[in-house]
PDB file of N, CA and C in Angstrom:
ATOM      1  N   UNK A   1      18.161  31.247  36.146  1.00  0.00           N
ATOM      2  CA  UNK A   1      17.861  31.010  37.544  1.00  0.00           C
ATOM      3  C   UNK A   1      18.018  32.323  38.316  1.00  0.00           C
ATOM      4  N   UNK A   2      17.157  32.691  39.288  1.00  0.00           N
ATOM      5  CA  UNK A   2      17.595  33.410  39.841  1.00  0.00           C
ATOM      6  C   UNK A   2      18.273  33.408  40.711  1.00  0.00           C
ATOM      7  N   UNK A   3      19.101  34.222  41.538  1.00  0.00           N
ATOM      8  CA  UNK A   3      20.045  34.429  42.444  1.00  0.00           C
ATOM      9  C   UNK A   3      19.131  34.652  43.858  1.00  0.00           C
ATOM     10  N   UNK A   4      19.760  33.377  45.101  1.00  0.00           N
ATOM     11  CA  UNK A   4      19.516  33.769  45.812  1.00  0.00           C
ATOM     12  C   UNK A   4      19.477  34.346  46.915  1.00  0.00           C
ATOM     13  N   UNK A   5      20.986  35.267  47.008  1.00  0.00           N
ATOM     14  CA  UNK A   5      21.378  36.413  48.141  1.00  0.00           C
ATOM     15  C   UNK A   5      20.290  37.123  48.476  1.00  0.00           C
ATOM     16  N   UNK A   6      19.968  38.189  47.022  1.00  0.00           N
ATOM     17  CA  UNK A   6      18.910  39.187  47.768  1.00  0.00           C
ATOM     18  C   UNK A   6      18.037  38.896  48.321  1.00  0.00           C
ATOM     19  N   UNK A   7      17.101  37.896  47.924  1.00  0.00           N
ATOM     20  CA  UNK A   7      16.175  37.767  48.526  1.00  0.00           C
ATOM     21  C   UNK A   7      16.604  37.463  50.539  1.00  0.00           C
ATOM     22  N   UNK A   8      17.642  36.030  50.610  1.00  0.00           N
ATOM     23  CA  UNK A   8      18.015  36.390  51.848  1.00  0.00           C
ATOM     24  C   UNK A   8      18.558  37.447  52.466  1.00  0.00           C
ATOM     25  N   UNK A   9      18.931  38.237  52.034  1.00  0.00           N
ATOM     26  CA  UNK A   9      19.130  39.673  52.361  1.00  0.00           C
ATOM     27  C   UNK A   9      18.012  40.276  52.676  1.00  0.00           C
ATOM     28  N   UNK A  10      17.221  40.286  52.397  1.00  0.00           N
ATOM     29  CA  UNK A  10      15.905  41.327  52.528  1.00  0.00           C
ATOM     30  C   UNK A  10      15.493  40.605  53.779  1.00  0.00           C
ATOM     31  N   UNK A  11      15.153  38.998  53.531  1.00  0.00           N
ATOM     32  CA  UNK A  11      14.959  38.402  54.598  1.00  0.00           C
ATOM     33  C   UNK A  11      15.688  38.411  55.869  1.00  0.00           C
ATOM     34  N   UNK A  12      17.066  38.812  55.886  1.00  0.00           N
ATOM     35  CA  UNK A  12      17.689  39.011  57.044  1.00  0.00           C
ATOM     36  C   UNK A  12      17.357  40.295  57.960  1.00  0.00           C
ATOM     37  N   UNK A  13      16.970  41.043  57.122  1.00  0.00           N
ATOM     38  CA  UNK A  13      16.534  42.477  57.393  1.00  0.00           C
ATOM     39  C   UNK A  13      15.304  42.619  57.848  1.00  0.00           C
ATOM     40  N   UNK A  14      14.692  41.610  57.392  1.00  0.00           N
ATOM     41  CA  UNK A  14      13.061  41.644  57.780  1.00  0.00           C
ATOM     42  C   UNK A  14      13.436  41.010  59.215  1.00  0.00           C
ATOM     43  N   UNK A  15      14.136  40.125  59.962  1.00  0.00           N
ATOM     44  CA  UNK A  15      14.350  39.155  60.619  1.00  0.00           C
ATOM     45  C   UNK A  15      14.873  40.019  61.858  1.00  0.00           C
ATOM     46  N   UNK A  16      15.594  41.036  61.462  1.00  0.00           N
ATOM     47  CA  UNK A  16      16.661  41.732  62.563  1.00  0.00           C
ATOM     48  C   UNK A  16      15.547  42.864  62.496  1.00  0.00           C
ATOM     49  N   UNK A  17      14.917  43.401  61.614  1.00  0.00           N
ATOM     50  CA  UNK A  17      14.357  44.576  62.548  1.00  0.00           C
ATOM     51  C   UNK A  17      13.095  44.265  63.033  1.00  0.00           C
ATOM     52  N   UNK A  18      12.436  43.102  63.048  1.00  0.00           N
ATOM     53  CA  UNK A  18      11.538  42.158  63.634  1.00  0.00           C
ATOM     54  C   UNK A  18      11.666  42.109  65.105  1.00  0.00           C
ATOM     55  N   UNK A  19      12.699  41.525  65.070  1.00  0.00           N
ATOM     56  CA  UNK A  19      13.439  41.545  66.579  1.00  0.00           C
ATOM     57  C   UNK A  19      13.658  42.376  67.307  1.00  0.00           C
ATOM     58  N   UNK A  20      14.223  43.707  66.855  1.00  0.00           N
ATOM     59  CA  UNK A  20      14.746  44.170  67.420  1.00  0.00           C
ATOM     60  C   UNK A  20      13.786  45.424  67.979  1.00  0.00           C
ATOM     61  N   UNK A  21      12.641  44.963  66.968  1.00  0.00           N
ATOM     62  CA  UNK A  21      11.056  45.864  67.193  1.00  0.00           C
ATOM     63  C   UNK A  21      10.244  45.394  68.794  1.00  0.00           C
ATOM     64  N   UNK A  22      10.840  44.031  68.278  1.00  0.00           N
ATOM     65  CA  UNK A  22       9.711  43.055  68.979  1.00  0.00           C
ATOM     66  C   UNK A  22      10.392  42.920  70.925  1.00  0.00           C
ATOM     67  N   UNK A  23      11.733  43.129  70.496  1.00  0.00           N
ATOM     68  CA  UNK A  23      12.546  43.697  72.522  1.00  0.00           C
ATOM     69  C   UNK A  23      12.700  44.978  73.036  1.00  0.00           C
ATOM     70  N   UNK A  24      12.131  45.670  71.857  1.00  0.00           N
ATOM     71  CA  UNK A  24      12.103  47.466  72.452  1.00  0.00           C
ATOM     72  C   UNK A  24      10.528  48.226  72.176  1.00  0.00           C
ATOM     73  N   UNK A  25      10.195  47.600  71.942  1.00  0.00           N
ATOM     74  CA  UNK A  25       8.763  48.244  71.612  1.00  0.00           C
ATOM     75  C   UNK A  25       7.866  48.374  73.239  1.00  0.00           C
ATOM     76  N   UNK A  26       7.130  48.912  73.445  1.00  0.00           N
ATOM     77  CA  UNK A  26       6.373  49.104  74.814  1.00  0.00           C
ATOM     78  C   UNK A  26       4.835  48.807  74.470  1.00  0.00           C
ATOM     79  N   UNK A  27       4.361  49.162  72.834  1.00  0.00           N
ATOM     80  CA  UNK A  27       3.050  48.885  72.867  1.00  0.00           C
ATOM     81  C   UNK A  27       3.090  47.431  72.579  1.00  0.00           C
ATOM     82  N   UNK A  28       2.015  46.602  72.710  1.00  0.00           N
ATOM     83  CA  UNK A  28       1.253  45.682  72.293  1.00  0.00           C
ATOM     84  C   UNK A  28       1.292  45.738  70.708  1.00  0.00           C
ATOM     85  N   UNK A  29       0.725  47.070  70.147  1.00  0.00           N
ATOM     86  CA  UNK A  29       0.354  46.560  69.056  1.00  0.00           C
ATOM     87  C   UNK A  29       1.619  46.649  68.348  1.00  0.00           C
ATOM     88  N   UNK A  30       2.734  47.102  68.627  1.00  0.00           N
ATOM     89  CA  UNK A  30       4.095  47.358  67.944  1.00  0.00           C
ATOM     90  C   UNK A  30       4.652  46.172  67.886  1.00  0.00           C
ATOM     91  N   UNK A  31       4.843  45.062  69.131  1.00  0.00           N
ATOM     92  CA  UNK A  31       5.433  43.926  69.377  1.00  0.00           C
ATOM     93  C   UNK A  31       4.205  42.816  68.361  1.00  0.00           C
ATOM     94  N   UNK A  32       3.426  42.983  68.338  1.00  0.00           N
ATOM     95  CA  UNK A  32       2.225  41.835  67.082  1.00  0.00           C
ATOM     96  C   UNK A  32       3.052  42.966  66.003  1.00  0.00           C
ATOM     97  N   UNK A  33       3.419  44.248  65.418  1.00  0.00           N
ATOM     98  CA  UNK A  33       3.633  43.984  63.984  1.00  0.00           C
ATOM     99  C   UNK A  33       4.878  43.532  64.037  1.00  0.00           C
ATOM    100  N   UNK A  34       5.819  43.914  65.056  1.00  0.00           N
ATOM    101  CA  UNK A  34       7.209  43.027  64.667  1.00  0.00           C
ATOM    102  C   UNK A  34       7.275  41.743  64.336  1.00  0.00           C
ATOM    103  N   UNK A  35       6.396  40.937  65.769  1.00  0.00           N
ATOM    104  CA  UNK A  35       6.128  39.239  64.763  1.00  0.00           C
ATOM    105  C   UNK A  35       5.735  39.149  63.367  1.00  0.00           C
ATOM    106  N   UNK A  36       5.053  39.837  62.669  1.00  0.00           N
ATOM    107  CA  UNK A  36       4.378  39.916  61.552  1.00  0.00           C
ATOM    108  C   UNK A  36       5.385  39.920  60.913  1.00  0.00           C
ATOM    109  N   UNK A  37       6.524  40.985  61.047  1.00  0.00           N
ATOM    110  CA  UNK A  37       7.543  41.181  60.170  1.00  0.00           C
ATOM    111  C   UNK A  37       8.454  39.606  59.951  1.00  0.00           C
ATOM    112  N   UNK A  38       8.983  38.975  61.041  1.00  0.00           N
ATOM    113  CA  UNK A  38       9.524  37.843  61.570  1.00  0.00           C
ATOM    114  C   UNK A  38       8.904  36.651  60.673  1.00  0.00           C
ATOM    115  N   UNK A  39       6.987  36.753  60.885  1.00  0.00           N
ATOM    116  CA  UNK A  39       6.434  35.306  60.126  1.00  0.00           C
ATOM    117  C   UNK A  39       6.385  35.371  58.163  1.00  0.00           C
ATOM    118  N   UNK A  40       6.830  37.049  57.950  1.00  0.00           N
ATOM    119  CA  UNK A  40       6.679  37.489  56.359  1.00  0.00           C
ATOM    120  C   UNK A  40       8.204  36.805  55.875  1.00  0.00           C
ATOM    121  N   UNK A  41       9.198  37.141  56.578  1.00  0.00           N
ATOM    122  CA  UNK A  41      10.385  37.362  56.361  1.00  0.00           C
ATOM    123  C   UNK A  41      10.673  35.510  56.035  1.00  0.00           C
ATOM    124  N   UNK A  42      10.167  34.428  57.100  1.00  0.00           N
ATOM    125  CA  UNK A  42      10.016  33.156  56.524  1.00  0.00           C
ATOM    126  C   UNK A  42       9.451  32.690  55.365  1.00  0.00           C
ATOM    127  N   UNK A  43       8.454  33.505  55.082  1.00  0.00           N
ATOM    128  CA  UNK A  43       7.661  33.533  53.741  1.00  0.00           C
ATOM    129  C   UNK A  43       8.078  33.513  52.971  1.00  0.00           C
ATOM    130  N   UNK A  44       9.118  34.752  52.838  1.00  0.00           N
ATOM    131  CA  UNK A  44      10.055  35.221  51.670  1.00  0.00           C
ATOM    132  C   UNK A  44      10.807  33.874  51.451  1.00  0.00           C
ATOM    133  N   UNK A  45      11.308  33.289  52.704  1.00  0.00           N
ATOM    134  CA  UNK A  45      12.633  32.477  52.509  1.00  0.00           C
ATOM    135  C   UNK A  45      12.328  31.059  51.851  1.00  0.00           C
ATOM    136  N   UNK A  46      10.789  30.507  51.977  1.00  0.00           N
ATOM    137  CA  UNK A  46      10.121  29.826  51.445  1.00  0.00           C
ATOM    138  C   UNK A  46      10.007  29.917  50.527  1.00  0.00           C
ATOM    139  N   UNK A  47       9.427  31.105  49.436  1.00  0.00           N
ATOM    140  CA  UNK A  47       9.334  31.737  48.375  1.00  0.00           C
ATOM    141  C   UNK A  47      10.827  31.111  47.323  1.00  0.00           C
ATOM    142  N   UNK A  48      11.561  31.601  48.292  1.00  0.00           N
ATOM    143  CA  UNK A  48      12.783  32.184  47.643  1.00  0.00           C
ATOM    144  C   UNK A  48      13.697  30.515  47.316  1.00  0.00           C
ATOM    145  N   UNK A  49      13.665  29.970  48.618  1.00  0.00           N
ATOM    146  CA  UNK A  49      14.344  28.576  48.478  1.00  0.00           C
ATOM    147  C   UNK A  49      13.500  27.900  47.553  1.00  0.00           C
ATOM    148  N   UNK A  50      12.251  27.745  47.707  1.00  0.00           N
ATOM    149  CA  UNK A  50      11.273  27.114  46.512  1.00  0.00           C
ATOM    150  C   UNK A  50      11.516  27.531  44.957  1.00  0.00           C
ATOM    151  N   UNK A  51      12.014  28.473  44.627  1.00  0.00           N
ATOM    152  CA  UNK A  51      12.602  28.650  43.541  1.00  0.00           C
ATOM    153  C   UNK A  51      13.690  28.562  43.018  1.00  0.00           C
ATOM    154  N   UNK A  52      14.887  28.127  44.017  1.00  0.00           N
ATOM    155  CA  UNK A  52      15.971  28.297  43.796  1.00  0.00           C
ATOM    156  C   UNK A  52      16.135  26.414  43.818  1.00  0.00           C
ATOM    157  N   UNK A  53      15.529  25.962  44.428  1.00  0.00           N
ATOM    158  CA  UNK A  53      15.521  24.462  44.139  1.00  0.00           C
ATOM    159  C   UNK A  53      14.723  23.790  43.905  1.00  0.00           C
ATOM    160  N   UNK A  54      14.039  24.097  42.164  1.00  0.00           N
ATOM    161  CA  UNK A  54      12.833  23.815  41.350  1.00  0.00           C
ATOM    162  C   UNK A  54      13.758  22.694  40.627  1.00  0.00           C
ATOM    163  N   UNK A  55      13.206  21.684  40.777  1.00  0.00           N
ATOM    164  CA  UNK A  55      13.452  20.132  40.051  1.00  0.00           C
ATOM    165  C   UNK A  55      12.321  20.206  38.514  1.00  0.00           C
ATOM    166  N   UNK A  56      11.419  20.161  39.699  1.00  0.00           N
ATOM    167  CA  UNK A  56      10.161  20.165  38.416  1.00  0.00           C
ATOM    168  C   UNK A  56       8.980  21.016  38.535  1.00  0.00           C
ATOM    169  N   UNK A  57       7.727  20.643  37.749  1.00  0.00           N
ATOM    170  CA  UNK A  57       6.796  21.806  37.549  1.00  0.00           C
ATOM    171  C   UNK A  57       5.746  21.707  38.843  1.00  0.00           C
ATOM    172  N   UNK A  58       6.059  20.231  39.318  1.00  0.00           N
ATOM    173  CA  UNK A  58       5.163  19.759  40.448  1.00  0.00           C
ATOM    174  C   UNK A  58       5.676  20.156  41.849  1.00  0.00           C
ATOM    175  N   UNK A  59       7.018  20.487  41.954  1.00  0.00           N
ATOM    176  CA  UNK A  59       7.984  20.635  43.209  1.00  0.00           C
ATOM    177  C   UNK A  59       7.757  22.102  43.219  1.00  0.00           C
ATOM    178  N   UNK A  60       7.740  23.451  42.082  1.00  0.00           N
ATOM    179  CA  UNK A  60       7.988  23.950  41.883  1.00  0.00           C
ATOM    180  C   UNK A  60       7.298  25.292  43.096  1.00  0.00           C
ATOM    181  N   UNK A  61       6.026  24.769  43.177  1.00  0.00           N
ATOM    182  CA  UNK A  61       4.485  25.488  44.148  1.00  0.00           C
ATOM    183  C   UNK A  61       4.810  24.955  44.914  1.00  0.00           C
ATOM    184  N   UNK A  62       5.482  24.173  45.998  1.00  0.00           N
ATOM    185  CA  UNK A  62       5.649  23.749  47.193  1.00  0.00           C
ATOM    186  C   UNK A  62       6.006  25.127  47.957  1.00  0.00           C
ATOM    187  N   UNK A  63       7.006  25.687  47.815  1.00  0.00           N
ATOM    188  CA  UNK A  63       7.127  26.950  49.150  1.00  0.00           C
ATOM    189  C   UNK A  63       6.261  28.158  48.826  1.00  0.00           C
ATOM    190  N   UNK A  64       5.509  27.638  47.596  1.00  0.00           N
ATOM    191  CA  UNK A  64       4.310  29.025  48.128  1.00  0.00           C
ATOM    192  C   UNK A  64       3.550  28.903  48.307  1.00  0.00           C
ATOM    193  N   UNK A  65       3.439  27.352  48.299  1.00  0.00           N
ATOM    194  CA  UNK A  65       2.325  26.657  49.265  1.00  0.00           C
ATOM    195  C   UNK A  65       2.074  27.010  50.901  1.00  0.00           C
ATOM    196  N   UNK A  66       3.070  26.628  51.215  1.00  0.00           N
ATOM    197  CA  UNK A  66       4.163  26.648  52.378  1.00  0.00           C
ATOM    198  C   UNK A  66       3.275  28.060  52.952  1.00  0.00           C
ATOM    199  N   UNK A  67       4.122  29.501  51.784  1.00  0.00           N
ATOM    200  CA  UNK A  67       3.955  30.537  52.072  1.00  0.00           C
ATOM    201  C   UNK A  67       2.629  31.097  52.629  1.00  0.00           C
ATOM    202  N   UNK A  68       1.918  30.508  51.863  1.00  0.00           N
ATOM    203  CA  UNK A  68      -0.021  31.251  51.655  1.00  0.00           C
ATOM    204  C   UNK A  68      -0.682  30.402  53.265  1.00  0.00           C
ATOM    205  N   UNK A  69       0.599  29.254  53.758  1.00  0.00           N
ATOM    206  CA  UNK A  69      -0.112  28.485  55.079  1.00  0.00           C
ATOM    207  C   UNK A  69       0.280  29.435  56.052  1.00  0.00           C
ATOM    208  N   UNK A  70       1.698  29.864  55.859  1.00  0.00           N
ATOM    209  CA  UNK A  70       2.056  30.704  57.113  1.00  0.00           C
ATOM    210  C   UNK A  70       1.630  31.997  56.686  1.00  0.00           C
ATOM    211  N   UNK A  71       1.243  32.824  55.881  1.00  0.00           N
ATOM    212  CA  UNK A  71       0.250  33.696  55.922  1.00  0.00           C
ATOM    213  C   UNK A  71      -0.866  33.630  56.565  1.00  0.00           C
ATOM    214  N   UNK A  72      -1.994  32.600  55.983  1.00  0.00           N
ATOM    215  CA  UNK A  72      -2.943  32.308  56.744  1.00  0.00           C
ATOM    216  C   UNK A  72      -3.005  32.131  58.558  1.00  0.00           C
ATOM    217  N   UNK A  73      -1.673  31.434  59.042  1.00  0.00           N
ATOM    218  CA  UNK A  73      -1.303  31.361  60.457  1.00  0.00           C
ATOM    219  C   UNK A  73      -1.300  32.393  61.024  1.00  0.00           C
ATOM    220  N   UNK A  74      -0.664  33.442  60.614  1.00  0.00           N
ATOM    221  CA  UNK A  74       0.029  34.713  61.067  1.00  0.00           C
ATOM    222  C   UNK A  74      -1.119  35.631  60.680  1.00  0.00           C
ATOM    223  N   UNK A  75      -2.481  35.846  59.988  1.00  0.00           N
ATOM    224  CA  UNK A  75      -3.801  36.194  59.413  1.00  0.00           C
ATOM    225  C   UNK A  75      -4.916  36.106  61.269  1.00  0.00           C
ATOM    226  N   UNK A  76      -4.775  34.600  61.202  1.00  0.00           N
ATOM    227  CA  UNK A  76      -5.647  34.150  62.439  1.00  0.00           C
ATOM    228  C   UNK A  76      -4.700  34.270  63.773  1.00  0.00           C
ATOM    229  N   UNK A  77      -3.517  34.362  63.764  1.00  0.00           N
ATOM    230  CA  UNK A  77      -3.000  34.879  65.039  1.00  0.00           C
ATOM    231  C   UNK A  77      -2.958  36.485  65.459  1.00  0.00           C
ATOM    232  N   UNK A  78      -3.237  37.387  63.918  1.00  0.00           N
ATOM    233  CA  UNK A  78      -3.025  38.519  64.481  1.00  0.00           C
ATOM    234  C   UNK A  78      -4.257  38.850  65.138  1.00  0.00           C
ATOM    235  N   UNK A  79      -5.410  38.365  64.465  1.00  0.00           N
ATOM    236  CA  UNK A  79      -6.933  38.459  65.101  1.00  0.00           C
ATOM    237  C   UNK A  79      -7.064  37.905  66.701  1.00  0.00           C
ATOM    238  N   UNK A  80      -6.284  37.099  67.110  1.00  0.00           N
ATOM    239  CA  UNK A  80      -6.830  36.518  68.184  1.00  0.00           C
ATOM    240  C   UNK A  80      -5.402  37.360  69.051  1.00  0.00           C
ATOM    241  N   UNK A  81      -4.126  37.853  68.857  1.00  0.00           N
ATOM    242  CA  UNK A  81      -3.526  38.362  69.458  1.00  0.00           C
ATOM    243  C   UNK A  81      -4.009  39.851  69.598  1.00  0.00           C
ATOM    244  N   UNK A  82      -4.664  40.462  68.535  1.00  0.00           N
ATOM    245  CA  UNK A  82      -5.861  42.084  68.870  1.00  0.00           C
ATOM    246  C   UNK A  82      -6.902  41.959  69.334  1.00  0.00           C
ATOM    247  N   UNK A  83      -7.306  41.125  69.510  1.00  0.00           N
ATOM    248  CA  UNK A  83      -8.333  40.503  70.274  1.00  0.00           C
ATOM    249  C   UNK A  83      -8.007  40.424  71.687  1.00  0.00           C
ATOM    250  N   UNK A  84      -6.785  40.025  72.539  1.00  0.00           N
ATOM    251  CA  UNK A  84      -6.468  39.829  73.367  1.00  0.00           C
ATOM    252  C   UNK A  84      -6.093  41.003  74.160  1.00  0.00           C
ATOM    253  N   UNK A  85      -5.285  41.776  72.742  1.00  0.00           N
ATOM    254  CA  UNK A  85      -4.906  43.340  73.137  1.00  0.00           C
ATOM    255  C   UNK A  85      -6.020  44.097  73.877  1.00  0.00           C
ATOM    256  N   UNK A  86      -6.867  44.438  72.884  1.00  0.00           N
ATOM    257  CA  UNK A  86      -8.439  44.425  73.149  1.00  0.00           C
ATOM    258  C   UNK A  86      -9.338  44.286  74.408  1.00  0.00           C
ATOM    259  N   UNK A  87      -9.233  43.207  75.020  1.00  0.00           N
ATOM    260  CA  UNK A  87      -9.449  42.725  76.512  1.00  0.00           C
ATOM    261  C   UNK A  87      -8.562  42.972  77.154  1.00  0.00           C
ATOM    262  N   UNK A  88      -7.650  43.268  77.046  1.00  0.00           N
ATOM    263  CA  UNK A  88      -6.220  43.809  77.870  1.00  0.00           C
ATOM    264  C   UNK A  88      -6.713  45.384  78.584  1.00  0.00           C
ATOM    265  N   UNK A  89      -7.049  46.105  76.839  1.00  0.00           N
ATOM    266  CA  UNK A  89      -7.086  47.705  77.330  1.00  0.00           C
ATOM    267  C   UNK A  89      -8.517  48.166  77.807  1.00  0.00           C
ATOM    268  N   UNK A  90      -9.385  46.884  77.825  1.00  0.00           N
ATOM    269  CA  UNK A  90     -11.000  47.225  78.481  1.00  0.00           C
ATOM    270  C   UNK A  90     -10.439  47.103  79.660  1.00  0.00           C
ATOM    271  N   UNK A  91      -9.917  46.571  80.348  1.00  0.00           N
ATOM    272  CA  UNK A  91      -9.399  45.885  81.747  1.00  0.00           C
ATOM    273  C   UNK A  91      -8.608  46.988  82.284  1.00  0.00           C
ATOM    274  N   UNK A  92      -7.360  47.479  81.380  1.00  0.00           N
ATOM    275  CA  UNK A  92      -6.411  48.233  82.376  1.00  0.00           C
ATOM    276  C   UNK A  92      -6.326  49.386  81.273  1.00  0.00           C
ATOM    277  N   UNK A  93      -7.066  50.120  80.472  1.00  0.00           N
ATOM    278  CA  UNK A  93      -7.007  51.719  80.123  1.00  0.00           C
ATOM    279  C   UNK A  93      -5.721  51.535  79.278  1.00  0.00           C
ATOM    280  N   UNK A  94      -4.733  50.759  78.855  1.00  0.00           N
ATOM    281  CA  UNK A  94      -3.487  50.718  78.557  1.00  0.00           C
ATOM    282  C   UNK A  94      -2.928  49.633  77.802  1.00  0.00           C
ATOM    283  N   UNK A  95      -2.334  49.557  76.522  1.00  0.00           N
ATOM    284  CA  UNK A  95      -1.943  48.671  75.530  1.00  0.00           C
ATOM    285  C   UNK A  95      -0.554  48.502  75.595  1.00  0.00           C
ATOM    286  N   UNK A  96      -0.052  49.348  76.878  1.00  0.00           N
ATOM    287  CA  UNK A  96       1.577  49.628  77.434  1.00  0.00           C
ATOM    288  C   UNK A  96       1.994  48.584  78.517  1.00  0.00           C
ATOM    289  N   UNK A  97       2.954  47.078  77.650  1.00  0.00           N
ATOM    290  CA  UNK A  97       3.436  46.133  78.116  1.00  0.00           C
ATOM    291  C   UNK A  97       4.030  46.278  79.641  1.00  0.00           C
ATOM    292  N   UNK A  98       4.565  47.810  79.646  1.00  0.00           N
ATOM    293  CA  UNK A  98       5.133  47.756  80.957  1.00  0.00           C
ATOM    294  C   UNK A  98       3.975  48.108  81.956  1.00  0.00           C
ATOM    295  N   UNK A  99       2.969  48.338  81.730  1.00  0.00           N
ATOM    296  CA  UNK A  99       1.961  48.684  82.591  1.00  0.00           C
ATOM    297  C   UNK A  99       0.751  47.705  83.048  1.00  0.00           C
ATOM    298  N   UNK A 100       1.204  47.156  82.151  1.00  0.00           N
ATOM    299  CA  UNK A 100      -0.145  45.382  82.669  1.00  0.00           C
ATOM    300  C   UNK A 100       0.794  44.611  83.541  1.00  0.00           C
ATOM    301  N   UNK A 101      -0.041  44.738  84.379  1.00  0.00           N
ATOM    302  CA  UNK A 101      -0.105  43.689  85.493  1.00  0.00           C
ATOM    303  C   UNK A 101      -1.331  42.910  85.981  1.00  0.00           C
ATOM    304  N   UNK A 102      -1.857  42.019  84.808  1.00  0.00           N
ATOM    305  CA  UNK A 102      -3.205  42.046  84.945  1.00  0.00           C
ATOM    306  C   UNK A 102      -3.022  40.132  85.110  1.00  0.00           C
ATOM    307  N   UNK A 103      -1.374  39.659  85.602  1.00  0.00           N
ATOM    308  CA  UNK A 103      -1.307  38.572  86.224  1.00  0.00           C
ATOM    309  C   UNK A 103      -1.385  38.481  87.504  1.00  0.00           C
ATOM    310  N   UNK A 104      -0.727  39.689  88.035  1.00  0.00           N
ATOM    311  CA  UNK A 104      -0.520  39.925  89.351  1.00  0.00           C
ATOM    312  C   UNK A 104      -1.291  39.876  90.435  1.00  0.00           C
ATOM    313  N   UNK A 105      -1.538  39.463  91.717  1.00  0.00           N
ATOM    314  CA  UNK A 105      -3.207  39.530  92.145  1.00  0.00           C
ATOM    315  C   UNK A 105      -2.552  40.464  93.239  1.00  0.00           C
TER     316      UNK A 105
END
């Protein structure tokens, strides 16, 4: 069986510098890869718990089932969140969070 610290380890790491990308970052596109990091790092943990509590051969593909869905999620959100970026910097010259004010009237 394998052991499953490291893997949550890696995952904790993926989780904290996710975060900590995702409250200090100023661009747009820095704060979409920190989420990225955040929706991989569940992946892993899916991955990882799915193997660590394999009953049988049928249970066994459940969290990388799991995995390849929240890939796919996090696939079509990054497109429609650069996409958004995108219309952001046609509008205001700038992909710099502190500089849109493009709620404001």
């Amino acid at each position: 069986m394998i052991p499953l610290a490291p893997f949550l380890v890696v995952s904790a790491a993926l989780v904290a510098i996710g975060v900590f990308g995702a409250l200090t970052r100023r661009s747009a596109l820095g704060i979409l890869m920190s989420i990225e990091l955040i929706i991989n790092a569940a992946a892993l943990n899916l991955v990882a718990f799915s193997q660590h509590i394999r009953t049988s051969d049928a249970e066994s593909t459940a969290g990388q089932m799991f995995a390849l869905f929240a890939m796919a999620i996090a696939a079509a959100a990054a497109a429609v969140g650069l996409s958004i970026v995108i219309c952001i910097y046609r509008n205001s010259k700038t992909v710099n969070v502190d500089k849109i004010d493009l709620m404001r009237w």
